[in-house]
Protein backbone atom coordinates (compact mmCIF):
# COMPACT_ATOMS: atom_id res chain seq x y z
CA UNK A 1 20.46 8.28 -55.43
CA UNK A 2 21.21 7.12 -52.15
CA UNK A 3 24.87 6.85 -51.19
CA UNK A 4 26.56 3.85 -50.45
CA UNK A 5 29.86 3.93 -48.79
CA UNK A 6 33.26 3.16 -50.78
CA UNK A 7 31.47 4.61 -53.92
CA UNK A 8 32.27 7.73 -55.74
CA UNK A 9 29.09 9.88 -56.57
CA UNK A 10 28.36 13.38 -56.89
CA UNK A 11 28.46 14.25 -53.76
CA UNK A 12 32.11 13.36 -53.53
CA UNK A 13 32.38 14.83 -56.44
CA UNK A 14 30.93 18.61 -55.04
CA UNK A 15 33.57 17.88 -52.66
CA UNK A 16 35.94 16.83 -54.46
CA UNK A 17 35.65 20.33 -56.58
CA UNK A 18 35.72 22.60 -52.94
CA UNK A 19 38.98 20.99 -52.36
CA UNK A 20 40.56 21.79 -55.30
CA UNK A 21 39.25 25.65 -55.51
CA UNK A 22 41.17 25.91 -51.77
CA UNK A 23 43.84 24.43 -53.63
CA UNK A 24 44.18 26.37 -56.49
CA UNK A 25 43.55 29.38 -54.78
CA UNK A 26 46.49 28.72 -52.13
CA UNK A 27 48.46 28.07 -55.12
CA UNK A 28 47.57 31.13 -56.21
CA UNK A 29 48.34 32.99 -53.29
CA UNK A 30 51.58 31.75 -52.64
CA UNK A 31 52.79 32.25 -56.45
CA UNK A 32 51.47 36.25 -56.24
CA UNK A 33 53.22 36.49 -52.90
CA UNK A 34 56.45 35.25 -54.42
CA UNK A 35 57.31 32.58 -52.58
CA UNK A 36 60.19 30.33 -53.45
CA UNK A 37 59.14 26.60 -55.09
CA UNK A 38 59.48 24.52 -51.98
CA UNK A 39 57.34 27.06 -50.39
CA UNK A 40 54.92 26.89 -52.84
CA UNK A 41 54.80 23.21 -52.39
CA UNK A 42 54.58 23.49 -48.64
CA UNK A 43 51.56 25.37 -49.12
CA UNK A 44 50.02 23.06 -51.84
CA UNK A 45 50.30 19.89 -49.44
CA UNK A 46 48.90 21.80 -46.69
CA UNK A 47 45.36 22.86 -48.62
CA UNK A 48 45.60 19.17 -50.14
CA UNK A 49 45.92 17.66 -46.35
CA UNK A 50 43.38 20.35 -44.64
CA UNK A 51 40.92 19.84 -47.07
CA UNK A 52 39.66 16.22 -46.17
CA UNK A 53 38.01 17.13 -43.23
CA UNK A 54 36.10 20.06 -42.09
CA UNK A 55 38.31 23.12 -40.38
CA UNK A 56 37.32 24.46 -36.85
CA UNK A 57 38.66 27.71 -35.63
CA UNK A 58 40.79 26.40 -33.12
CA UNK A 59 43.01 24.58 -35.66
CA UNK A 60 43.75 28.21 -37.14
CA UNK A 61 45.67 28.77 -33.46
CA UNK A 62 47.19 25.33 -33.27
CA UNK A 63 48.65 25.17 -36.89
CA UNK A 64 50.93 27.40 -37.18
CA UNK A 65 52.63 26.30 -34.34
CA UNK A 66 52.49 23.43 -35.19
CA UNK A 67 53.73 24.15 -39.13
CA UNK A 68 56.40 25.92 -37.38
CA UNK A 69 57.69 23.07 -35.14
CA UNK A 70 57.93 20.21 -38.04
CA UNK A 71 59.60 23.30 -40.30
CA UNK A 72 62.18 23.20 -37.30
CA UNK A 73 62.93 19.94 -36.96
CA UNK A 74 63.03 19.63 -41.17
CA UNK A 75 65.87 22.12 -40.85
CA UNK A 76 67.49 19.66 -38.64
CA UNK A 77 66.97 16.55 -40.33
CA UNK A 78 69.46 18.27 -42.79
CA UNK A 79 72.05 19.71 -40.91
CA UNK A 80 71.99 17.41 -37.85
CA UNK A 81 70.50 14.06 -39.34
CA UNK A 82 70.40 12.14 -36.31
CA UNK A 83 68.75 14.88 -33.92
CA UNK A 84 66.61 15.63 -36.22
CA UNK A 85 65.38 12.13 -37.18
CA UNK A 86 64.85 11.39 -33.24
CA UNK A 87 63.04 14.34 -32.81
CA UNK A 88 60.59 13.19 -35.65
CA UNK A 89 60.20 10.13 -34.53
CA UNK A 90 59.50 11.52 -31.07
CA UNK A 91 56.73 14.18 -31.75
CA UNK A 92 54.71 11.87 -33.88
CA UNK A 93 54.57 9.03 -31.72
CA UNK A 94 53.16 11.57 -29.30
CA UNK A 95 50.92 12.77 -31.36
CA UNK A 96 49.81 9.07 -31.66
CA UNK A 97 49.43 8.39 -28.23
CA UNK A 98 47.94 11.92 -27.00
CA UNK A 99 45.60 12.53 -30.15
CA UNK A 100 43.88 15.78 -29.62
CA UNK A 101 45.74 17.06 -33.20
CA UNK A 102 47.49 14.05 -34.08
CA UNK A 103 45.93 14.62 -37.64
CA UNK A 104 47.52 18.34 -37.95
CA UNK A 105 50.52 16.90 -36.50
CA UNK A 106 50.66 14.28 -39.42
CA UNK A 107 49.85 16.69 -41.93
CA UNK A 108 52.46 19.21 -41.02
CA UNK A 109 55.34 16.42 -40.90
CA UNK A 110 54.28 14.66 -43.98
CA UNK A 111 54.66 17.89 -45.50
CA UNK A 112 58.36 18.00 -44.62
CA UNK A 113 58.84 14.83 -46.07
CA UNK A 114 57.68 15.87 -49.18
CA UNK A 115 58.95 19.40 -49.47
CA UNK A 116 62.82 19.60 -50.91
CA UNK A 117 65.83 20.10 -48.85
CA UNK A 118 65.43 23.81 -48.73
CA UNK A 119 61.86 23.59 -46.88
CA UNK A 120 60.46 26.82 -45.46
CA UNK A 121 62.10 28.57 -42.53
CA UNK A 122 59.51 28.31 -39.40
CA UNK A 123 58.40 31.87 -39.45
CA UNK A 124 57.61 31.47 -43.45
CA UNK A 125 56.14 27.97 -42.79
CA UNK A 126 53.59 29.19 -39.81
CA UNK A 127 52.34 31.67 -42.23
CA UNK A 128 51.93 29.13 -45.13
CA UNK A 129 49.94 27.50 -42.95
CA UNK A 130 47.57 30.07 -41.81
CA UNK A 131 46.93 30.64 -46.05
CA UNK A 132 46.05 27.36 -46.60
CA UNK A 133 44.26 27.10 -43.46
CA UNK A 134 41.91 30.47 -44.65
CA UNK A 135 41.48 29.12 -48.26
CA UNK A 136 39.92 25.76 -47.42
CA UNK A 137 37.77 27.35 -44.48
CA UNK A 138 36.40 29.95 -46.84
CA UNK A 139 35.85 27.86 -49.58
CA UNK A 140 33.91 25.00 -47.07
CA UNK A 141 31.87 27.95 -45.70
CA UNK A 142 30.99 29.20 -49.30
CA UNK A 143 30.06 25.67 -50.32
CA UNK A 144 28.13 25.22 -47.27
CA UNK A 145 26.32 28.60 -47.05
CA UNK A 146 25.18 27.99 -51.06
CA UNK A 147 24.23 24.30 -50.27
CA UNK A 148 26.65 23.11 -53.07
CA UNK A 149 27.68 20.72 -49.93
CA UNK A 150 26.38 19.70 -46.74
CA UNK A 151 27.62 21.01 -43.52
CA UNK A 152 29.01 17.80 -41.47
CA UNK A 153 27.28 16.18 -39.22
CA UNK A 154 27.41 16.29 -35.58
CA UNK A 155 30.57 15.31 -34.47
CA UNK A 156 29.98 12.37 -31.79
CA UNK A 157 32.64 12.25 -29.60
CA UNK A 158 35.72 9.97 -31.19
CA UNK A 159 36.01 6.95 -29.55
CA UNK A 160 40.01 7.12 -28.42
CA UNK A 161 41.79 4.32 -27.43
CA UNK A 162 42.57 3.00 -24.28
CA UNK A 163 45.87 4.06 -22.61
CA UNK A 164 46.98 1.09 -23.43
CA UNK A 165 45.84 0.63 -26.77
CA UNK A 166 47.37 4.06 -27.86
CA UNK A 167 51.21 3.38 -25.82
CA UNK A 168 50.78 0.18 -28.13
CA UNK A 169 50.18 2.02 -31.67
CA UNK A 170 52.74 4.47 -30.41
CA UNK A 171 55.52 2.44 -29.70
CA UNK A 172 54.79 0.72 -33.37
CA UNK A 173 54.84 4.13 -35.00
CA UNK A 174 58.05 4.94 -32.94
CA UNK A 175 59.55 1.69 -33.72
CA UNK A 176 58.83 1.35 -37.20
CA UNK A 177 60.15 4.91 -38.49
CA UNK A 178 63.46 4.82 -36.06
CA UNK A 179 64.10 1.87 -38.78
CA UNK A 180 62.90 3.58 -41.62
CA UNK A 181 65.52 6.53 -41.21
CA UNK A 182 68.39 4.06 -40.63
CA UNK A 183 67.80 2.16 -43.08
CA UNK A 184 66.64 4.91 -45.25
CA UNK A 185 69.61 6.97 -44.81
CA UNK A 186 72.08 3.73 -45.06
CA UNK A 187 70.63 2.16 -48.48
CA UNK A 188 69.49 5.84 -49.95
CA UNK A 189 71.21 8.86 -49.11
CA UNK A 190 69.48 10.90 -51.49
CA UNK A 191 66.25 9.64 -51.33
CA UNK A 192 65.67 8.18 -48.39
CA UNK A 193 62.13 10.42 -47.77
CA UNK A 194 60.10 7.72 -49.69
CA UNK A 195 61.18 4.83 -46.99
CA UNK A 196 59.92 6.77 -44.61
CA UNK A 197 56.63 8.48 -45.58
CA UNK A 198 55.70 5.22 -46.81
CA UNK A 199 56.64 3.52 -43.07
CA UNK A 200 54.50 6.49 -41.82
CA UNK A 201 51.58 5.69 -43.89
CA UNK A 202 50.95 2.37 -43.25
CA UNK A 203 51.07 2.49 -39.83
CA UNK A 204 48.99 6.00 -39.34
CA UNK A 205 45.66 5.45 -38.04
CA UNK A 206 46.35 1.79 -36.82
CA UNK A 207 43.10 -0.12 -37.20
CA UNK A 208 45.28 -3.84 -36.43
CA UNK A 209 47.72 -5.53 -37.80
CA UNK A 210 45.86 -6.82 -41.05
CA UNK A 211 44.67 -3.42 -41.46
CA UNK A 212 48.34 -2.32 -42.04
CA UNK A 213 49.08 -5.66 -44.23
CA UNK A 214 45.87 -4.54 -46.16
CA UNK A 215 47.03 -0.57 -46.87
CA UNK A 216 50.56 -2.04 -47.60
CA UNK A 217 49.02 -3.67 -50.25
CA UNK A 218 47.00 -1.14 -52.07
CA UNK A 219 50.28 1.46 -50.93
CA UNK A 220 52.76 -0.55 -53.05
CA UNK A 221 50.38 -1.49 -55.98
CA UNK A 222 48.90 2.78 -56.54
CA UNK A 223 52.52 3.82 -55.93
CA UNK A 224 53.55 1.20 -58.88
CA UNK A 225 51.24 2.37 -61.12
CA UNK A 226 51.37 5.90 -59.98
CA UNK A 227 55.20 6.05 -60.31
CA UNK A 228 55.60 4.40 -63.53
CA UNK A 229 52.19 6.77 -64.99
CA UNK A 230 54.16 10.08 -63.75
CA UNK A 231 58.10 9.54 -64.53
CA UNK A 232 56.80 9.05 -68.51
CA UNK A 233 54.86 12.00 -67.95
CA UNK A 234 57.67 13.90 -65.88
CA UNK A 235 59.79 14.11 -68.79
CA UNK A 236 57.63 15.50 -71.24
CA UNK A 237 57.45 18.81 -69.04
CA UNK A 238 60.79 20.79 -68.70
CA UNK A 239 61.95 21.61 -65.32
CA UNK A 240 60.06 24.55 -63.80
CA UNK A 241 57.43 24.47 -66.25
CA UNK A 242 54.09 25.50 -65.09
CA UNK A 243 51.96 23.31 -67.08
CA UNK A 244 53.43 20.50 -64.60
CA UNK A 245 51.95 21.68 -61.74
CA UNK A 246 49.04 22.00 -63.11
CA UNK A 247 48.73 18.49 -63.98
CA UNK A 248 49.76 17.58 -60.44
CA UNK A 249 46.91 19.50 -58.98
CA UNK A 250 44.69 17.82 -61.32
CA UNK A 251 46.14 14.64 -60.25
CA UNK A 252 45.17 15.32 -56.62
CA UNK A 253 42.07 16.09 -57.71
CA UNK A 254 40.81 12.87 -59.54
CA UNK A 255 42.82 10.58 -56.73
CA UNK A 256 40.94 12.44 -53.94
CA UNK A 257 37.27 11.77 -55.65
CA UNK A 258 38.31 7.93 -56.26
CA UNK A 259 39.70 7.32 -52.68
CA UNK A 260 36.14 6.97 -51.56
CA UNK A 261 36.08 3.81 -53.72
CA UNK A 262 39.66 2.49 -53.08
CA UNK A 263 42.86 3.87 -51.15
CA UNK A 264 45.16 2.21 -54.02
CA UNK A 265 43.67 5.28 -56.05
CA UNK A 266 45.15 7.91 -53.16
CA UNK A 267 48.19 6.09 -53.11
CA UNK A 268 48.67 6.08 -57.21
CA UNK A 269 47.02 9.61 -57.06
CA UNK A 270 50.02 10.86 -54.62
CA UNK A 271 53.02 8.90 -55.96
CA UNK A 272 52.16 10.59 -59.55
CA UNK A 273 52.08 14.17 -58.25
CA UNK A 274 55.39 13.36 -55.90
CA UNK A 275 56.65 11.98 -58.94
CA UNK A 276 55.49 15.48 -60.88
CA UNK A 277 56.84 17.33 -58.25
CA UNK A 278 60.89 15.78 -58.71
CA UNK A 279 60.56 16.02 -62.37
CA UNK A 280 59.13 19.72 -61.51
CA UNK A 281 62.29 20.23 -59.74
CA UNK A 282 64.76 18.57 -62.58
CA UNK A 283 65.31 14.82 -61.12
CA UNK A 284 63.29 13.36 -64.09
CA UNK A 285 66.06 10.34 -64.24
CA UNK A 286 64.45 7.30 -65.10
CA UNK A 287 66.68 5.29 -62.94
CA UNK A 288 65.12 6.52 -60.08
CA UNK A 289 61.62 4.30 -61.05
CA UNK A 290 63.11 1.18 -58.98
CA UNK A 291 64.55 3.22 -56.50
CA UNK A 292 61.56 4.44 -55.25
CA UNK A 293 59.40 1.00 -55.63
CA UNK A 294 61.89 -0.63 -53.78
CA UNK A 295 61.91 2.59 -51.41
CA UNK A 296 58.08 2.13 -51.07
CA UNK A 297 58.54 -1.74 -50.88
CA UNK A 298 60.92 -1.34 -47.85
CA UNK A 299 58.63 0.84 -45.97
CA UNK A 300 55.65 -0.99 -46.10
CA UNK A 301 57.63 -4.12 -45.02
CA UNK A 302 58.75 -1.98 -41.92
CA UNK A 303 55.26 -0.94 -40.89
CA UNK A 304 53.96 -4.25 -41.20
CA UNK A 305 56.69 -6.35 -39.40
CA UNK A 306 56.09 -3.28 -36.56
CA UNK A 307 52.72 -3.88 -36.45
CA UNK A 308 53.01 -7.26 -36.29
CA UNK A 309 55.23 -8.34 -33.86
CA UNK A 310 55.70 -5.29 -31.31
CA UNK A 311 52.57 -5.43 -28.89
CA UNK A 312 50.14 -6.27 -32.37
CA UNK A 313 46.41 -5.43 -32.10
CA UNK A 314 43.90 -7.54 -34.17
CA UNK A 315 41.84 -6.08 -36.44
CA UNK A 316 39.10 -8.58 -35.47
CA UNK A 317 39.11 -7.37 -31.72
CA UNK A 318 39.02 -3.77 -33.24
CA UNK A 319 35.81 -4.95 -35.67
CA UNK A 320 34.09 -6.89 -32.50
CA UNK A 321 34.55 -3.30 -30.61
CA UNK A 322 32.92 -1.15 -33.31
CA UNK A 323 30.20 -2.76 -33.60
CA UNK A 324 29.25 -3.06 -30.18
CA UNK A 325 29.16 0.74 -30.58
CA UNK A 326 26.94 0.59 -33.04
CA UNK A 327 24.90 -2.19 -31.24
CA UNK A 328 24.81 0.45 -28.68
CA UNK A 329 23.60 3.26 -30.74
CA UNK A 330 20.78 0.47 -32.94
CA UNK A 331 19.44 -0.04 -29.03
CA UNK A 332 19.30 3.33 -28.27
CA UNK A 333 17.61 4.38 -31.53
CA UNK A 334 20.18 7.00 -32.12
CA UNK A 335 20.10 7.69 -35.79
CA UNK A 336 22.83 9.91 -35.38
CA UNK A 337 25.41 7.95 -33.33
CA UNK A 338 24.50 4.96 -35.50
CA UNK A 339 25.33 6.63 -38.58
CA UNK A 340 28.53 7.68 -37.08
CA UNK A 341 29.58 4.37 -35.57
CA UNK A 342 28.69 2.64 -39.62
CA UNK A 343 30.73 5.07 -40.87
CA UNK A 344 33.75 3.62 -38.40
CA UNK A 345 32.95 0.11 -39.64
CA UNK A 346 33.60 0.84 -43.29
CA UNK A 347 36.99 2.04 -42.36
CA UNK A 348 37.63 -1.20 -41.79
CA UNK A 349 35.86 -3.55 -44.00
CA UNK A 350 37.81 -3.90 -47.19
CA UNK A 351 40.65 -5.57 -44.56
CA UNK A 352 38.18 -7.85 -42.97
CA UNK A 353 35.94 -8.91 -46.07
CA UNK A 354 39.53 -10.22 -47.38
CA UNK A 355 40.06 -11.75 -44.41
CA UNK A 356 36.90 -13.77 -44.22
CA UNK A 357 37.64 -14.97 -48.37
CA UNK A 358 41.40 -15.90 -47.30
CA UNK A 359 39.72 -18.03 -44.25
CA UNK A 360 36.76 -19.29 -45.64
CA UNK A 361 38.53 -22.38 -46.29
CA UNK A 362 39.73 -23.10 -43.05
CA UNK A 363 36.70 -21.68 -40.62
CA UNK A 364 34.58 -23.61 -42.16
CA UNK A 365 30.98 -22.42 -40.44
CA UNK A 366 32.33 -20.39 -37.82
CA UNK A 367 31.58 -16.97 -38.13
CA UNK A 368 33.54 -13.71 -38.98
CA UNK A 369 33.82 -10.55 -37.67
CA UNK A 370 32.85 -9.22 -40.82
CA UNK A 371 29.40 -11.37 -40.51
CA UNK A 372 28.61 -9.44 -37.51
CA UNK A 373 29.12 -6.21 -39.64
CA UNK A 374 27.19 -7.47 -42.08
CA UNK A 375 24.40 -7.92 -39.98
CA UNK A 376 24.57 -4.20 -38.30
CA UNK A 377 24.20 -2.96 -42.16
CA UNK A 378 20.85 -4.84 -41.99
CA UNK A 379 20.15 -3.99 -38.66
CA UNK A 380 20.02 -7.41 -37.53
CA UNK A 381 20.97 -6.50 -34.08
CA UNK A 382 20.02 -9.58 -32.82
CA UNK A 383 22.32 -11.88 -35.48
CA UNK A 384 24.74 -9.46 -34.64
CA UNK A 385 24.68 -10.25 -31.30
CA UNK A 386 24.67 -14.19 -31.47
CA UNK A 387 27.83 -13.96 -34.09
CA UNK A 388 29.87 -11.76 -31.53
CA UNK A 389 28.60 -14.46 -29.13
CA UNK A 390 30.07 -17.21 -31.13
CA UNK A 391 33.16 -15.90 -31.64
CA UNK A 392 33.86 -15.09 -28.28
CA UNK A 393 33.24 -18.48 -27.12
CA UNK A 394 35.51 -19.92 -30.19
CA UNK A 395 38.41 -17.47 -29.13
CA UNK A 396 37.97 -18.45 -25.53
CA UNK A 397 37.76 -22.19 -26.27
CA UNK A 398 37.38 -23.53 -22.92
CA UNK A 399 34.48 -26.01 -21.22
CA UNK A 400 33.74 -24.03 -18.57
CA UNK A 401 32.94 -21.38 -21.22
CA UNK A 402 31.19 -23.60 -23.47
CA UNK A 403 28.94 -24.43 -20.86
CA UNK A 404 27.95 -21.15 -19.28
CA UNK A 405 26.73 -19.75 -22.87
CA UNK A 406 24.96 -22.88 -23.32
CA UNK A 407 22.90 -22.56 -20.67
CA UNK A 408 22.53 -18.41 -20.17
CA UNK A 409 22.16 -17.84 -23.86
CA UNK A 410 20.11 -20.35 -25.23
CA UNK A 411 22.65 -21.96 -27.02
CA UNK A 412 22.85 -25.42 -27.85
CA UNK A 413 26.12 -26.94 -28.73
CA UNK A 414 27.03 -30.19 -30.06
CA UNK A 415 30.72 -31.74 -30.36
CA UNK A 416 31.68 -34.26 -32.86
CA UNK A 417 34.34 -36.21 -31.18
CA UNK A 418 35.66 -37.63 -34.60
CA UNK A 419 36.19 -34.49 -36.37
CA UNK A 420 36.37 -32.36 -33.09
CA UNK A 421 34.15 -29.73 -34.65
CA UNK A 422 31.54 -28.07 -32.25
CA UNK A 423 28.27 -27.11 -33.85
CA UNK A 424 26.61 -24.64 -32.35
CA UNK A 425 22.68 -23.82 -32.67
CA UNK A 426 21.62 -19.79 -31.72
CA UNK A 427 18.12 -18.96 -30.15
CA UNK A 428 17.13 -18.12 -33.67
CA UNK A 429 17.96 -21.18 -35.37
CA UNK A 430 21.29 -20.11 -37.15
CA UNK A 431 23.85 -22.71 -36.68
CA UNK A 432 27.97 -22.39 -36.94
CA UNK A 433 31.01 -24.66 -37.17
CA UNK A 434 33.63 -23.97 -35.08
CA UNK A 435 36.51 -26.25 -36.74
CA UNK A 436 39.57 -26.84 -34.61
CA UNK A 437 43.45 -25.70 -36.24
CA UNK A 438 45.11 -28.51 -37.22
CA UNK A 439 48.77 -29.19 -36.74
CA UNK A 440 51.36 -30.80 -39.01
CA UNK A 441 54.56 -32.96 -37.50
């Protein structure tokens, strides 16, 4: 059966199973080697974290480095809470704007978040890394090599963002978890980590501002269900009791299959086994339930008020980009590329197919991003191209405009002075509405 992206199927599946055999096996490891708990855990959200994406051999020299420096600053965020919140702050908004292992610098400071207070020294922390960074290598060479998976595909060179663009999505990321700790630390002492993984989230790998209103959503409705699911189940296992961690590892598990179909499963998937995890460790008080929805409430309100009002990037312009690339890559007849650059455009089309239904109403005929995208799936390059067309022209909204596309593109366009709605006729026959916003006293 052919695959279709944003469904589960057995190939997800296959991988699915890899990632929790590195898993396990780091598990595993770090039990025999006698680790305490929170290094057990460390090691645990490393293999969960490494495992969605294929290992290369230079990440075994950059992680523990890496593993070392967030263990660090951890120590600091407890014993010198303002230092060591700054420092935070600073190295991932770095890592945002100078990307070459942003996503190993995310990984290793989410896993601080999560760990307890007494997180790994450095030393003990670099070498957790390199186990879980061995386990999910070997076990993605061994599925490989017996063609239980696929190796990836090329990797086409990521499209980074501009300067600009990245100082932009940096000083959002900078901006919105500075808030997160104070506020955090000022309404929840104790548990002020969920305030600011969740501000974290959301605003990690920026794709525009309705992009971030979009995983807000599906953050606080998984982490609902996922919290409420998990505290019930958190007190049915005694504190330190094995059998609990194996359930969260099973939880992983099924979320990381069903995220291909919908990130609220991640996000319910991960709030469970966090959930696991403090009943694990003895906080199975049922009083903490609101706490951390309105913990996870506050954060995503954070990310998105960041996103949205300091130097905000549409997730329109960032659909109209993408597929140019892959207008590019239909043109060239690059399979390859083209595959890659679809792939991109699914990141971002649950955000934008909402979009379109919340606007339907009030577009009228003018066309969507997400009709251009539409169009690339068929590879309609040609559609694609007069849609992009059209909404250029409607987001420039001047005559002089108007007129130059009318007569270099084959357009023909015809106003309706009542209604003020411009009709506009393609080379191909396909004809859109561009209705003007309307403005109330």
């Amino acid at each position: 059966m052919k695959w279709r992206p944003g469904r589960p199927n057995s190939y997800a599946l296959r991988t699915t199973a890899t990632s929790t055999a590195a898993m396990l096996l780091t598990f595993a490891t770090a039990v025999l080697l006698g680790l305490k708990s929170s290094e057990v855990v460390l090691a645990v959200v490393l293999a969960t974290s490494l495992s969605r994406r294929p290992q290369k051999a230079t990440n075994a020299l950059a992680l523990p480095f890496i593993a070392a420096a967030a263990a660090g600053i951890g120590t600091l965020m407890a014993s010198h809470p303002t230092l060591g919140d700054a420092l935070f702050t600073v190295c991932v908004a770095l890592s945002v704007r100078y990307r070459r292992y942003g996503a190993l610098v995310a990984m290793a400071f989410v896993a601080v978040l999560i760990t307890p207070a007494d997180a790994a020294a450095p030393g003990w922390s670099a070498l957790i890394a390199l186990i879980a960074f061995a386990w999910v290598a070997l076990t993605q060479f061994i599925a490989v090599r017996t063609h239980f998976t696929t190796p990836a595909p090329t990797q086409h060179p990521q499209p980074t963002p501009s300067p600009r663009a990245g100082t932009r999505m940096a000083l959002q990321m900078a901006a919105a978890l500075a808030t997160a700790f104070a506020l955090g630390r000022i309404l929840y002492p104790d548990h002020w980590p969920w305030t600011v993984l969740t501000t974290f989230i959301v605003c990690s790998g920026n794709r525009g501002r309705e992009d971030v209103v979009h995983k807000s959503a599906l953050r606080i409705a998984g982490a609902a269900a996922g919290t409420v699911a998990a505290t019930a189940l958190a007190g049915a296992f005694a504190p330190h009791n094995s059998a609990s961690i194996a359930v969260l590892l099973a939880v992983l598990a099924t979320s990381t299959w069903l995220r291909t179909y919908s990130y609220a499963y991640w996000a319910a998937g991960v709030t469970a086994a966090l959930s696991l995890l403090y009943g694990y460790y003895g906080q199975t008080d049922f009083s903490l339930l609101s706490t951390r929805l309105t913990e996870i409430a506050l954060g995503a309100a954070i990310g998105i008020v960041a996103s949205w009002c300091i130097l905000p990037i549409r997730t329109t312009d960032v659909a109209r980009k993408r597929t140019a690339e892959a207008l590019h890559a239909l043109r060239d007849k690059d399979a390859a590329a083209f595959t890659h650059a679809l792939s991109r455009l699914n990141e971002i089309t649950p955000p934008l197919n909402l979009h379109r239904r919340l606007t339907r109403h009030r577009r009228g005929e003018t066309p969507h991003a997400a009709d251009a995208m539409d169009a690339i799936r068929q590879r309609d390059a040609k559609r694609a191209r007069e849609i992009l067309a059209a909404i250029s022209s409607a987001k420039a909204g001047g005559d002089g405009r108007h007129h130059g596309l009318k007569h270099r593109g084959g357009w023909t366009v015809v106003r309706d002075d009542t209604s003020g709605q411009t009709h506009w006729t393609a080379p191909t026959g396909h004809t859109y509405t561009n209705t003007p916003d309307t403005w109330t006293e």
